[in-house]
C-alpha atoms as a PDB file:
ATOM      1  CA  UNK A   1     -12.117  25.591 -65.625  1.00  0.00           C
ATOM      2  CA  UNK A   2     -11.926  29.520 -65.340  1.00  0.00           C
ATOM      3  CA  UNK A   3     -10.903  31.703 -68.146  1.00  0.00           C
ATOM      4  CA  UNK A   4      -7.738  32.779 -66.336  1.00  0.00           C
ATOM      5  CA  UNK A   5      -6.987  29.263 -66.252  1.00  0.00           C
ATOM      6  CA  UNK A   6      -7.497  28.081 -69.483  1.00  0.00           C
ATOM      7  CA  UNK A   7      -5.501  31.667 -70.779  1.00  0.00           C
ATOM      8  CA  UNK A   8      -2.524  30.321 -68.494  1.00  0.00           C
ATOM      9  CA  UNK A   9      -2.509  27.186 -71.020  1.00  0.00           C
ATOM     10  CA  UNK A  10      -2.643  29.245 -73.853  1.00  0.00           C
ATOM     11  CA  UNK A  11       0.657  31.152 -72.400  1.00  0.00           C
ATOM     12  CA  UNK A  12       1.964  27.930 -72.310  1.00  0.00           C
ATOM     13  CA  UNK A  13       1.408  26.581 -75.480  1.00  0.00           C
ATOM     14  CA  UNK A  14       2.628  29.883 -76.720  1.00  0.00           C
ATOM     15  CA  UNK A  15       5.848  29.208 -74.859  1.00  0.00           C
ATOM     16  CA  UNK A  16       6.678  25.963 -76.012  1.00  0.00           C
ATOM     17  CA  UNK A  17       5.822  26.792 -79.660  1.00  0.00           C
ATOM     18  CA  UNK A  18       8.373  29.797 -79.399  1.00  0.00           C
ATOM     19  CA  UNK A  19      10.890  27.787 -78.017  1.00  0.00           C
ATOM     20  CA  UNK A  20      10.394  25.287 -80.459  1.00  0.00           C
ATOM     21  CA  UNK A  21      10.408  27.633 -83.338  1.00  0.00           C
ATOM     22  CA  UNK A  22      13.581  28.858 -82.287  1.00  0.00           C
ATOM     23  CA  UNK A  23      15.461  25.514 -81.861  1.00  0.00           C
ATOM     24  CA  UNK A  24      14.517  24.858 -85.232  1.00  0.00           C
ATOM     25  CA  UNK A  25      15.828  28.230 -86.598  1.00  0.00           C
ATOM     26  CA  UNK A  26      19.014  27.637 -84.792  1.00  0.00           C
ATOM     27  CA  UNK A  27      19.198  23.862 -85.548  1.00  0.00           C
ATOM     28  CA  UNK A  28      19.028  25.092 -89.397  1.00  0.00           C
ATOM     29  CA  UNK A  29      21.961  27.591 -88.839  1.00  0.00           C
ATOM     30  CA  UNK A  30      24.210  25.316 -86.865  1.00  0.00           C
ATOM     31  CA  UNK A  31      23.438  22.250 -89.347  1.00  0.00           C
ATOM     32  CA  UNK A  32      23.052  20.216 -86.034  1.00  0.00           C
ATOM     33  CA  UNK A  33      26.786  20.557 -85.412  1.00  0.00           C
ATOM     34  CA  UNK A  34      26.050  22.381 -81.964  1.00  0.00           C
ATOM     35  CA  UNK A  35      25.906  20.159 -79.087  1.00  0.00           C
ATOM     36  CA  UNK A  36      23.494  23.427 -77.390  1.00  0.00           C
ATOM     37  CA  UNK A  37      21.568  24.017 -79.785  1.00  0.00           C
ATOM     38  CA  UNK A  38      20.707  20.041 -79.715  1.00  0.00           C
ATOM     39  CA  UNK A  39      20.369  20.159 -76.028  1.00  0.00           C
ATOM     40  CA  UNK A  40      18.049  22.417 -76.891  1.00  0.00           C
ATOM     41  CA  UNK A  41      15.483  20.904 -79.033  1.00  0.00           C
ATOM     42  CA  UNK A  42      15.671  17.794 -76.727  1.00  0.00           C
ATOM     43  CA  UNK A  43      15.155  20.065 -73.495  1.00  0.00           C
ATOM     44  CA  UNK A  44      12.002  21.532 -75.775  1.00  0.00           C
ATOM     45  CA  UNK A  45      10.760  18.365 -76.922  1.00  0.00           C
ATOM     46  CA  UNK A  46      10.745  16.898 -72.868  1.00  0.00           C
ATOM     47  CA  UNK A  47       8.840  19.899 -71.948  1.00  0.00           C
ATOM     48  CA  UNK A  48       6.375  19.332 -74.785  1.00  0.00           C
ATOM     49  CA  UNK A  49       5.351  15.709 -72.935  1.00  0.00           C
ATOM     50  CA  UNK A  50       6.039  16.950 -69.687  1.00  0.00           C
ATOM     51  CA  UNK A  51       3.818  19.753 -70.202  1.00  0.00           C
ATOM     52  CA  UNK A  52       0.931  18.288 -72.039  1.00  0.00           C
ATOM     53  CA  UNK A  53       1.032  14.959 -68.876  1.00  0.00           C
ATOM     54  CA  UNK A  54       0.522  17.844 -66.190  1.00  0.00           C
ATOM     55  CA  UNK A  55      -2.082  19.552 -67.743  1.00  0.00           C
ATOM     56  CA  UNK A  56      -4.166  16.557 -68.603  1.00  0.00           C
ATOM     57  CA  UNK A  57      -3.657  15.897 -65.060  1.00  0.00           C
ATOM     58  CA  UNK A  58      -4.841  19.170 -63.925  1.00  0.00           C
ATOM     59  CA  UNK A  59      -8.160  18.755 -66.012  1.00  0.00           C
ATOM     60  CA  UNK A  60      -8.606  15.657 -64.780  1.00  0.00           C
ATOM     61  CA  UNK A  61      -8.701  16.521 -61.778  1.00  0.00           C
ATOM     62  CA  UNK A  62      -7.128  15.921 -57.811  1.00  0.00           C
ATOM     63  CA  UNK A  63      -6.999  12.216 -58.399  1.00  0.00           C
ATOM     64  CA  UNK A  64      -4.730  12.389 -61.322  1.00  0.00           C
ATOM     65  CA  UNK A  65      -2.652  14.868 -60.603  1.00  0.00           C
ATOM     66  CA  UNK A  66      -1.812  12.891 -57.080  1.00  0.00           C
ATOM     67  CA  UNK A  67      -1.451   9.745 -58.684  1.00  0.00           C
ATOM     68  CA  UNK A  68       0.942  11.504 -61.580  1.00  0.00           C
ATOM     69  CA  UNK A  69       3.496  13.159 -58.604  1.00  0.00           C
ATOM     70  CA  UNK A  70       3.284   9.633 -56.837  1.00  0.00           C
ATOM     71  CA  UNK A  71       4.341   8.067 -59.987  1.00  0.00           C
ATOM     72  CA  UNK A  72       7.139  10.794 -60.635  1.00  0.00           C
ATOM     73  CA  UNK A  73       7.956  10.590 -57.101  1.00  0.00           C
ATOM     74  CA  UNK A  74       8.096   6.808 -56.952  1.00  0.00           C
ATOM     75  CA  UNK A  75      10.615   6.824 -59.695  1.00  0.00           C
ATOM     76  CA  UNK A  76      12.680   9.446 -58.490  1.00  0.00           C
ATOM     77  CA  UNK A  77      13.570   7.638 -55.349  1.00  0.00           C
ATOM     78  CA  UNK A  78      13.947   4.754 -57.241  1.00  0.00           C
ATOM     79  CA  UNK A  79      16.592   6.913 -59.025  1.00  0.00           C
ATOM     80  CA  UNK A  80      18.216   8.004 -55.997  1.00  0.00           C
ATOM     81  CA  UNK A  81      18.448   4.585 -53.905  1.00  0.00           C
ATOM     82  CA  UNK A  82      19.715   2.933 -57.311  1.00  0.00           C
ATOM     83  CA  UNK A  83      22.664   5.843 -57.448  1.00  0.00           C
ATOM     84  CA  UNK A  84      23.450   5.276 -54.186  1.00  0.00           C
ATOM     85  CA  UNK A  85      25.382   2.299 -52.758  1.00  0.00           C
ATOM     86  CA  UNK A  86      23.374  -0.279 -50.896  1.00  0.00           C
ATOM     87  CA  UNK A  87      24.232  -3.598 -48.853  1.00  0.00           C
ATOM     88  CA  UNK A  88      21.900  -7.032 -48.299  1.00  0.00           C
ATOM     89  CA  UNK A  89      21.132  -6.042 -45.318  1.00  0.00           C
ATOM     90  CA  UNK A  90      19.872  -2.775 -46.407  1.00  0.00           C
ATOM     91  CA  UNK A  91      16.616  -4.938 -48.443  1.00  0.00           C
ATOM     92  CA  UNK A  92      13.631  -4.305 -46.296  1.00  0.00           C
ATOM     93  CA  UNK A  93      14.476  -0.822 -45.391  1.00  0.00           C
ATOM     94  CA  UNK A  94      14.721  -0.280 -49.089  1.00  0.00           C
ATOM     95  CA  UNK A  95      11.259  -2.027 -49.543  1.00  0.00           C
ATOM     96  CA  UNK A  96       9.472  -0.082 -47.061  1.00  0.00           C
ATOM     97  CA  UNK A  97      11.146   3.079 -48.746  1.00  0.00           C
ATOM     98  CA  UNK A  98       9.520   1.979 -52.271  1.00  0.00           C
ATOM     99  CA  UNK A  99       6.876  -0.212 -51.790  1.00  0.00           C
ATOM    100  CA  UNK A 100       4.841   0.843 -48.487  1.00  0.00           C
ATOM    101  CA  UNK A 101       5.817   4.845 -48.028  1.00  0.00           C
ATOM    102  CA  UNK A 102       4.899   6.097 -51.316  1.00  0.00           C
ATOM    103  CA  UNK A 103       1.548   4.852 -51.589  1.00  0.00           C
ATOM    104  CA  UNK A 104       0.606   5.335 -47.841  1.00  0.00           C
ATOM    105  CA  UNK A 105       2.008   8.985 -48.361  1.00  0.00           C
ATOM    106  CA  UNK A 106      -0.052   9.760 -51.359  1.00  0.00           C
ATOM    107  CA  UNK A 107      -2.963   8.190 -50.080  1.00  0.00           C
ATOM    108  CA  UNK A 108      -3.109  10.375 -47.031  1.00  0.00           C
ATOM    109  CA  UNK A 109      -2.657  13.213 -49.089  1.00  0.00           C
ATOM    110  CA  UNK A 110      -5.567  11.955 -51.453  1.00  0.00           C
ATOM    111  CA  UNK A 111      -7.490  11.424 -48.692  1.00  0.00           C
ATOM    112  CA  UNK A 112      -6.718  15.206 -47.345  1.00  0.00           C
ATOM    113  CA  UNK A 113      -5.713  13.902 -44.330  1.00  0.00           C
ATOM    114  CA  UNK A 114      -3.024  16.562 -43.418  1.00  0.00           C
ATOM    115  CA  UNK A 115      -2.560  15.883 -40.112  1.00  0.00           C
ATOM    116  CA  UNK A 116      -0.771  12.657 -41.073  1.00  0.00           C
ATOM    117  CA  UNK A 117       0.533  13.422 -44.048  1.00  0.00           C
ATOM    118  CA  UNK A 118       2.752  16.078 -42.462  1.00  0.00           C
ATOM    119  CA  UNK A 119       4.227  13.925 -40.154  1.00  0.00           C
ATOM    120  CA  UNK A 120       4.271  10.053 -41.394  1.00  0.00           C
ATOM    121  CA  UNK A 121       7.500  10.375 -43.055  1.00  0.00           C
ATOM    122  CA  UNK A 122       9.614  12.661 -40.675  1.00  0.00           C
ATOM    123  CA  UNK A 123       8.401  11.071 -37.542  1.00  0.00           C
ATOM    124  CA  UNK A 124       6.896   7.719 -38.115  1.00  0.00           C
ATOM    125  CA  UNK A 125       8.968   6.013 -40.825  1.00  0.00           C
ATOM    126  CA  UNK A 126      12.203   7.671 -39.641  1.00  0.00           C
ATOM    127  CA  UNK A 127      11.724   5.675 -36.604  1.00  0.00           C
ATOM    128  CA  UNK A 128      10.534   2.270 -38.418  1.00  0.00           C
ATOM    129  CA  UNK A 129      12.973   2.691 -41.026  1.00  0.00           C
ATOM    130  CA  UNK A 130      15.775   2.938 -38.282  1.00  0.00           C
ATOM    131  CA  UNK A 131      14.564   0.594 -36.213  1.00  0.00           C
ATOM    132  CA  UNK A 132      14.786  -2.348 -39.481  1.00  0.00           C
ATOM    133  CA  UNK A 133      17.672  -1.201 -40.309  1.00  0.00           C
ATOM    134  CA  UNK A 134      19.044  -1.767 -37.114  1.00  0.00           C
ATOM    135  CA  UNK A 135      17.270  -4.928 -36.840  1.00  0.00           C
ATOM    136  CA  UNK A 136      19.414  -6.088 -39.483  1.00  0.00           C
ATOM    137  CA  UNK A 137      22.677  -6.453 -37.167  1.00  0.00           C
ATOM    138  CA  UNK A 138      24.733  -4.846 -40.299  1.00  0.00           C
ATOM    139  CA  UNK A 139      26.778  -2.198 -38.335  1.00  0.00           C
ATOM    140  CA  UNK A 140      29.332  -1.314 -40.831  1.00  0.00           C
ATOM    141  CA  UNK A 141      28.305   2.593 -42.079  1.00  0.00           C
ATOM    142  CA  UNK A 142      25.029   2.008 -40.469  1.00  0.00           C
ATOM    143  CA  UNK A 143      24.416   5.805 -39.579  1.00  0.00           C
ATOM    144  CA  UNK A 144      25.824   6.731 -43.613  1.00  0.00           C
ATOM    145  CA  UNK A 145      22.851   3.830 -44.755  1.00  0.00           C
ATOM    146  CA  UNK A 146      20.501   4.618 -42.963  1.00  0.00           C
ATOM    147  CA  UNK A 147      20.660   8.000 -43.341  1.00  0.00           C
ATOM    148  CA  UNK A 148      20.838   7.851 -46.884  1.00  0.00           C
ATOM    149  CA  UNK A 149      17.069   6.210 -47.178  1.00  0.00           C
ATOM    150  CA  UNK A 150      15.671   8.725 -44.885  1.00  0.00           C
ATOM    151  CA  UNK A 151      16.965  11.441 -46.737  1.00  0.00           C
ATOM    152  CA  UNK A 152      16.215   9.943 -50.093  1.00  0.00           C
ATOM    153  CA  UNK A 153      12.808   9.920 -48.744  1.00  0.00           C
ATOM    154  CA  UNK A 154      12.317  13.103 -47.298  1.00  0.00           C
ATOM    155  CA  UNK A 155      13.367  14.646 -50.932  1.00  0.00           C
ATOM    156  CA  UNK A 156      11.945  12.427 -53.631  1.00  0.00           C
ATOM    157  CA  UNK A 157       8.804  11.868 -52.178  1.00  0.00           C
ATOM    158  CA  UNK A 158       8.343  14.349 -48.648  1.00  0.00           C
ATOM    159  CA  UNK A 159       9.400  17.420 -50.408  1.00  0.00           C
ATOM    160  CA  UNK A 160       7.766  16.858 -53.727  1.00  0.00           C
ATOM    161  CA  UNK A 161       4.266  15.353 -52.410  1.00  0.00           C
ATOM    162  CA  UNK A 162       3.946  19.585 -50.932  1.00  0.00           C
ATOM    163  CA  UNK A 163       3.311  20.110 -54.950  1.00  0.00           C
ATOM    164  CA  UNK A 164      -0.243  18.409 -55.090  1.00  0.00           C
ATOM    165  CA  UNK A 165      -0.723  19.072 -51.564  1.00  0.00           C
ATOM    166  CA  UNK A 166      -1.365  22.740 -52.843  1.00  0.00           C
ATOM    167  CA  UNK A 167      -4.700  21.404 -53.765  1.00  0.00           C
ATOM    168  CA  UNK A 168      -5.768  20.455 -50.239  1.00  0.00           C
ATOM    169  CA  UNK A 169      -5.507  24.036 -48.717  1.00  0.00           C
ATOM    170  CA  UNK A 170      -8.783  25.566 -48.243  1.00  0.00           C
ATOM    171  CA  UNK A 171      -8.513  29.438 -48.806  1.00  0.00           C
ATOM    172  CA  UNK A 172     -11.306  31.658 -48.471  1.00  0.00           C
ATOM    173  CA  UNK A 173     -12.621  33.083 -51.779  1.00  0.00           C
ATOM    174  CA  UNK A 174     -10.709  30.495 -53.909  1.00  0.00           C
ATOM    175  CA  UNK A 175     -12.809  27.158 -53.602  1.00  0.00           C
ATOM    176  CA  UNK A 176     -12.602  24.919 -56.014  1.00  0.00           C
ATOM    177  CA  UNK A 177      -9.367  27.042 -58.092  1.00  0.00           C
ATOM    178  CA  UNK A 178      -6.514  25.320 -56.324  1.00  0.00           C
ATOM    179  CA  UNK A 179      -5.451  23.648 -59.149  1.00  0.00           C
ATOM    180  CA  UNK A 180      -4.844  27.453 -60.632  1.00  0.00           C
ATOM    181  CA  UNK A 181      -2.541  27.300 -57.607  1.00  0.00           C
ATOM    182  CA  UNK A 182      -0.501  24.220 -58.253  1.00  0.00           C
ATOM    183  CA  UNK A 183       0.160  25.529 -61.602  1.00  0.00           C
ATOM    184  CA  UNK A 184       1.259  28.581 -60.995  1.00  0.00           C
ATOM    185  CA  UNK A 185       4.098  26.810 -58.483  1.00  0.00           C
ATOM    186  CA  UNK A 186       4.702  24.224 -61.440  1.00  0.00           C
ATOM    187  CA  UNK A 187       5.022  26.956 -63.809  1.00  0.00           C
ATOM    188  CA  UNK A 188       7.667  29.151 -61.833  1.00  0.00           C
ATOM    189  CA  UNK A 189       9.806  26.353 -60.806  1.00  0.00           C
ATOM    190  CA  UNK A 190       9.680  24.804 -64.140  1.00  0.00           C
ATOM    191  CA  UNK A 191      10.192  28.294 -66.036  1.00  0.00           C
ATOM    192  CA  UNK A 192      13.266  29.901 -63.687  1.00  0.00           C
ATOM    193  CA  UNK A 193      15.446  26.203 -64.626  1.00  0.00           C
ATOM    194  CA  UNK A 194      14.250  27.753 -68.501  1.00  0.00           C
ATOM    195  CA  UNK A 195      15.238  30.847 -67.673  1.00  0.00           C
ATOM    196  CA  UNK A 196      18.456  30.456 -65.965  1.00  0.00           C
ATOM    197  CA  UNK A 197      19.385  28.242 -68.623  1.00  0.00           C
ATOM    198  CA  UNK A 198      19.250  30.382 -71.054  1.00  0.00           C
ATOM    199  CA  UNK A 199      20.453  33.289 -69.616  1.00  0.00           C
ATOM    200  CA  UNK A 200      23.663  31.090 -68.382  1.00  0.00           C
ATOM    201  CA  UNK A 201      24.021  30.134 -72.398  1.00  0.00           C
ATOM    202  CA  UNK A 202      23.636  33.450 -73.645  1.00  0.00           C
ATOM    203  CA  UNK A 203      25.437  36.076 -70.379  1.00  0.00           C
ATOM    204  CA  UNK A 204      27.055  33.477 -68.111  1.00  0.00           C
ATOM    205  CA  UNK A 205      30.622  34.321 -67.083  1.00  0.00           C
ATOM    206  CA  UNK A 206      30.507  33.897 -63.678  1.00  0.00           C
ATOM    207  CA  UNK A 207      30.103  30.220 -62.270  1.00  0.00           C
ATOM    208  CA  UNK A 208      28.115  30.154 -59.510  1.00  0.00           C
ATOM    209  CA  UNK A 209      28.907  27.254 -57.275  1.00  0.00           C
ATOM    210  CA  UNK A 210      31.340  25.798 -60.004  1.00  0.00           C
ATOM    211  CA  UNK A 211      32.283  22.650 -58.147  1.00  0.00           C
ATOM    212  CA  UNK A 212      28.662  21.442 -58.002  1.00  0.00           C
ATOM    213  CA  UNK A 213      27.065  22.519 -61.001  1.00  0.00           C
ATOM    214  CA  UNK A 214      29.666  24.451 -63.756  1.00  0.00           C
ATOM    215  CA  UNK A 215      27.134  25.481 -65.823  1.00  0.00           C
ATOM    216  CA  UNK A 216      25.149  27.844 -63.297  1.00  0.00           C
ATOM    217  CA  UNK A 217      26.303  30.997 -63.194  1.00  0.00           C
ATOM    218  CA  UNK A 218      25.185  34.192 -61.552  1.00  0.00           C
ATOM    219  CA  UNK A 219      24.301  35.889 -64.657  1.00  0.00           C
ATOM    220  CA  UNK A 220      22.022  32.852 -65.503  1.00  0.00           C
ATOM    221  CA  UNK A 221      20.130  32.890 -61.951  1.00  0.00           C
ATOM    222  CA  UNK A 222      20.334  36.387 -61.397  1.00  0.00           C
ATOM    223  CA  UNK A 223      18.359  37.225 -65.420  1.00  0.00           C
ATOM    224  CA  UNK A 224      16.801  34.193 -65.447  1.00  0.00           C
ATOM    225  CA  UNK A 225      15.423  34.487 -61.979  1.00  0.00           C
ATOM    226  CA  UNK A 226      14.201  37.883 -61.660  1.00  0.00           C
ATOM    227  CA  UNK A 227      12.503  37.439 -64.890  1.00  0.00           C
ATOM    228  CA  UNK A 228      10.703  34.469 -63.344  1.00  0.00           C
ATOM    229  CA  UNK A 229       9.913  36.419 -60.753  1.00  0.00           C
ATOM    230  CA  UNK A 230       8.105  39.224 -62.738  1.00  0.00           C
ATOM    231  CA  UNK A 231       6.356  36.603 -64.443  1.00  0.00           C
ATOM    232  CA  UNK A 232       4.955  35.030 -60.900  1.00  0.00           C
ATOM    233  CA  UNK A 233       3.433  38.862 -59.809  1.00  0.00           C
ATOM    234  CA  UNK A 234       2.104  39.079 -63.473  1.00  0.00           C
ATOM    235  CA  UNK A 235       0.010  35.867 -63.034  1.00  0.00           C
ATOM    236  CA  UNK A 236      -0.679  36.776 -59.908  1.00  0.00           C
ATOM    237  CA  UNK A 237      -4.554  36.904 -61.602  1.00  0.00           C
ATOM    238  CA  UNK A 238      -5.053  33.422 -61.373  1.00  0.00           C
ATOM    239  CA  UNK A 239      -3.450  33.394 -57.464  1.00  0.00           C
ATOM    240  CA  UNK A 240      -5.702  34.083 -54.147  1.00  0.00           C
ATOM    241  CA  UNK A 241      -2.647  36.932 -53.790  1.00  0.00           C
ATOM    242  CA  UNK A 242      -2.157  40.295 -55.114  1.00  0.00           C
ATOM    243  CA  UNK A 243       0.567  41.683 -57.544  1.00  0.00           C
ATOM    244  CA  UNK A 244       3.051  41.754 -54.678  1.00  0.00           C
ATOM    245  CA  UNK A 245       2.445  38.853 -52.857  1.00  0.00           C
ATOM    246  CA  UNK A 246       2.442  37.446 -55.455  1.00  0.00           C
ATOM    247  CA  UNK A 247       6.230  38.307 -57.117  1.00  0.00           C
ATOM    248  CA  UNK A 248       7.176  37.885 -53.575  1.00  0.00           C
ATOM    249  CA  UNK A 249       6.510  34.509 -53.715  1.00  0.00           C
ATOM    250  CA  UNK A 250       7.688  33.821 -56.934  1.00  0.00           C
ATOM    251  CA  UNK A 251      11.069  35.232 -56.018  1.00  0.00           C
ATOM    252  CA  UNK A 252      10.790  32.261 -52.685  1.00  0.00           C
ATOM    253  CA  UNK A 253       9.986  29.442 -55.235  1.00  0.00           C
ATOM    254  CA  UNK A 254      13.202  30.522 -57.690  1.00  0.00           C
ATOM    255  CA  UNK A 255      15.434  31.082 -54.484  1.00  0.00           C
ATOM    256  CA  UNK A 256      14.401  27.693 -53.129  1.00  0.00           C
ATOM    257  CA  UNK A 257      14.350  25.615 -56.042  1.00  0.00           C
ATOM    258  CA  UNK A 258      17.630  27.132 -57.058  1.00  0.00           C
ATOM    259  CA  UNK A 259      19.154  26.044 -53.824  1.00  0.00           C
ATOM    260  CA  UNK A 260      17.541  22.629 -53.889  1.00  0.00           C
ATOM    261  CA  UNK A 261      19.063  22.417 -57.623  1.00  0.00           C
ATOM    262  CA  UNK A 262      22.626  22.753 -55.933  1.00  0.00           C
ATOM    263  CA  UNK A 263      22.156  20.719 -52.913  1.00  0.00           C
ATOM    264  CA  UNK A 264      20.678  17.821 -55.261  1.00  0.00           C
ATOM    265  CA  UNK A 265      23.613  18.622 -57.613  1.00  0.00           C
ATOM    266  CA  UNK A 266      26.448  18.312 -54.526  1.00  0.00           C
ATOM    267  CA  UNK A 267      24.782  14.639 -53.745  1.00  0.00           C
ATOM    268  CA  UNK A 268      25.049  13.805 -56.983  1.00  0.00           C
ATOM    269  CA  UNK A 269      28.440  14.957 -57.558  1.00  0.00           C
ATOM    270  CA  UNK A 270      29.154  13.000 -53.979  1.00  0.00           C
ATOM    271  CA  UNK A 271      27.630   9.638 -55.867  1.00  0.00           C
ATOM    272  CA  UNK A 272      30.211  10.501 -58.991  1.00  0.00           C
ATOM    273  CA  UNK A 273      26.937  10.960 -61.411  1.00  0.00           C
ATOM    274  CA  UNK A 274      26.536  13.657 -63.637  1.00  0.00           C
ATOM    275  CA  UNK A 275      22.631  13.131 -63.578  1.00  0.00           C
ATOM    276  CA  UNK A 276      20.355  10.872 -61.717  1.00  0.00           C
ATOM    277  CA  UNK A 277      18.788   8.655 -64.651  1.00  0.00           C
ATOM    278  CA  UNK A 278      17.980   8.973 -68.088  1.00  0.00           C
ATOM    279  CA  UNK A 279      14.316   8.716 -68.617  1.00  0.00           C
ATOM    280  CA  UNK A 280      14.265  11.592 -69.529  1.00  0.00           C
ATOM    281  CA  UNK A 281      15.662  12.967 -72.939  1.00  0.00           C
ATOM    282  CA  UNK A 282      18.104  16.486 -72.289  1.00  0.00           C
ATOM    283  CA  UNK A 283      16.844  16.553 -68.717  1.00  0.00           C
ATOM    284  CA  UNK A 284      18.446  13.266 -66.970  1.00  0.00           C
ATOM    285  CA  UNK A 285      16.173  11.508 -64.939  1.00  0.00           C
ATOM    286  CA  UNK A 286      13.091  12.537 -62.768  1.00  0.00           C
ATOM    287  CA  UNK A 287      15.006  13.682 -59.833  1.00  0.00           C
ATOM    288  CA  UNK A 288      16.830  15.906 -62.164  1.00  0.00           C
ATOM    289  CA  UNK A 289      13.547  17.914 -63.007  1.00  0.00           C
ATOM    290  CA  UNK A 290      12.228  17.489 -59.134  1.00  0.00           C
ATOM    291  CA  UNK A 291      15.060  18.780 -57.385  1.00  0.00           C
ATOM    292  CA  UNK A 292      14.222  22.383 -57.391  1.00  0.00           C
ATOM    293  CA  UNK A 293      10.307  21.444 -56.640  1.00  0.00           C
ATOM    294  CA  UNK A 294      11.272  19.245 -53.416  1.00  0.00           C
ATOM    295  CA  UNK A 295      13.081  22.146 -51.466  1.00  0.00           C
ATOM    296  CA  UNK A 296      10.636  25.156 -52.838  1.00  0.00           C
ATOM    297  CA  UNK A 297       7.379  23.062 -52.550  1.00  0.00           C
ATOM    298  CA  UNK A 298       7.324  22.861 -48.467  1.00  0.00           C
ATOM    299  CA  UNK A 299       8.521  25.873 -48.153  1.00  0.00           C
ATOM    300  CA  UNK A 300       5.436  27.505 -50.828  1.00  0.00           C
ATOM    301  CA  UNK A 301       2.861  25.469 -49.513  1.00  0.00           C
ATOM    302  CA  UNK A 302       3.371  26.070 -45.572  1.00  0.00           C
ATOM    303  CA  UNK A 303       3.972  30.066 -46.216  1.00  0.00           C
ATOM    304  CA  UNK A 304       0.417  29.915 -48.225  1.00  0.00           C
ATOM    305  CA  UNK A 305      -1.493  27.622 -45.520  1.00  0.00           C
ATOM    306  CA  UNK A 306      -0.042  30.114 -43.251  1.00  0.00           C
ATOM    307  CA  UNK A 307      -1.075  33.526 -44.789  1.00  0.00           C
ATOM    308  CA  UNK A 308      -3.934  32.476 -46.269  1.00  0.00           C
ATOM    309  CA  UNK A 309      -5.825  30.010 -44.722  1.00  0.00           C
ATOM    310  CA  UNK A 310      -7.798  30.411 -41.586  1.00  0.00           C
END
């Protein structure tokens, strides 16, 4: 554990006790009447447990902190595939889904075997998952259902495994500190939803994609994101980049979890939910804090193998 490291947790903890501090200031001044204020302090009190499970996992080490996304991502397809509407005949494609692709997934990746982990679920169980499917002689909407599993798949548990997978990349100079890495990615993805939250509460007057999500707006990603972004080049100290790789990748990570935000958002609005569970308390369910991660993980971790590994 490195000193920049352990000073990123301290920024954190100073984070969460400011945001704390102020729900309670405003909670006090509203009385609790405010529906925002309370959506708030339960927003503050998730990212309390959500924070303090990652970290753990972080000091834990690789194990952990695979086994914790396989568990998030387990339950965030089971989310999804419980939203979404489902026949009989749709039972063993569903089972492979749950029961045999998340484990085999995250136990290539905790074996490091890359080669396999980037292409088991986008080559190999698209074609067993179709091929059941069609096994099962249930034609009606057959392209809509089987669709639906594969692409439940390639989010909840394809998209988000490139999170931990951050830990497998060997970059020169930075052995044994790629779990500085992962948190960084957490942290950005994690603090731009903060951020453009907050900004939307307190400047938002333009909606942003008002027919998917009403209360983005481009004040909220526009403040919220740049300010995310400065944040990403100013930690750039615990990164293998420099100041400007570093914001530049930052500004990637908002842009693509933003955009995975609305495109999880437009499914859900096509399922008639408003969120995709309620585990957990002000944030929905787990696909509801993974949807920005599963679109800007893939895209963060393949740009960083790229650049910076040999």
């Amino acid at each position: 554990m490195t000193p920049s490291f352990i000073l990123c947790g301290y920024l954190l903890l100073a984070i969460l006790v400011l945001a704390s501090v102020t729900g309670f200031v405003l909670n006090l001044q509203y009385q609790g009447a405010n529906a925002t204020i309370n959506n708030l302090n339960a927003r503050v009190k998730a990212w309390w447990v959500m924070a303090a499970i990652m970290f753990a996992a972080f000091l834990l080490g690789r194990v952990t902190t695979v086994v914790v996304f396989a568990f998030s991502s387990f339950m965030a397809l089971r989310e999804f595939l419980t939203l979404s509407p489902s026949k009989d005949s749709d039972y063993w494609p569903l089972f492979i889904a749950l029961f045999i692709v998340v484990p085999v997934h995250y136990w290539l990746l905790g074996i490091q075997w890359y080669g396999l982990f980037s292409i088991f679920i986008p080559v190999y169980m698209f074609a067993l998952i179709s091929a059941v499917s069609a096994l099962s002689q249930d034609t009606d909407d057959f392209l809509v259902r089987n669709a639906r599993v594969l692409f439940a798949l390639m989010v909840c548990v394809y998209g988000v495994s490139h999170a931990p997978a951050l830990l497998m990349l060997d970059i020169p100079g930075f052995t044994g500190h790629n779990v500085q890495l992962l948190f960084f990615f957490t942290f950005i993805v994690q603090v731009s939803d903060v951020l453009q939250y907050v900004f939307g509460k307190l400047l938002g007057k333009t909606k942003l994609a008002p027919r998917l999500s009403p209360a983005k707006t481009w004040e909220g990603f526009i403040g919220g994101g740049l300010t995310a972004t400065l944040l990403g080049g100013a930690m750039s100290f615990i990164t293998p980049f420099g100041f400007w790789p570093a914001t530049l990748l930052a500004l990637l990570i908002v842009v693509c979890g933003t955009l995975g935000g609305l495109v999880m958002s437009a499914v859900k609005r096509s399922l008639g939910a408003k969120d995709w569970g309620s585990a957990i308390s002000g944030h929905g369910g787990y696909m509801d804090r993974l949807d920005s991660v599963s679109f800007a993980a893939p895209l963060f971790f393949h740009v960083v193998r790229y650049f910076w590994t040999p």
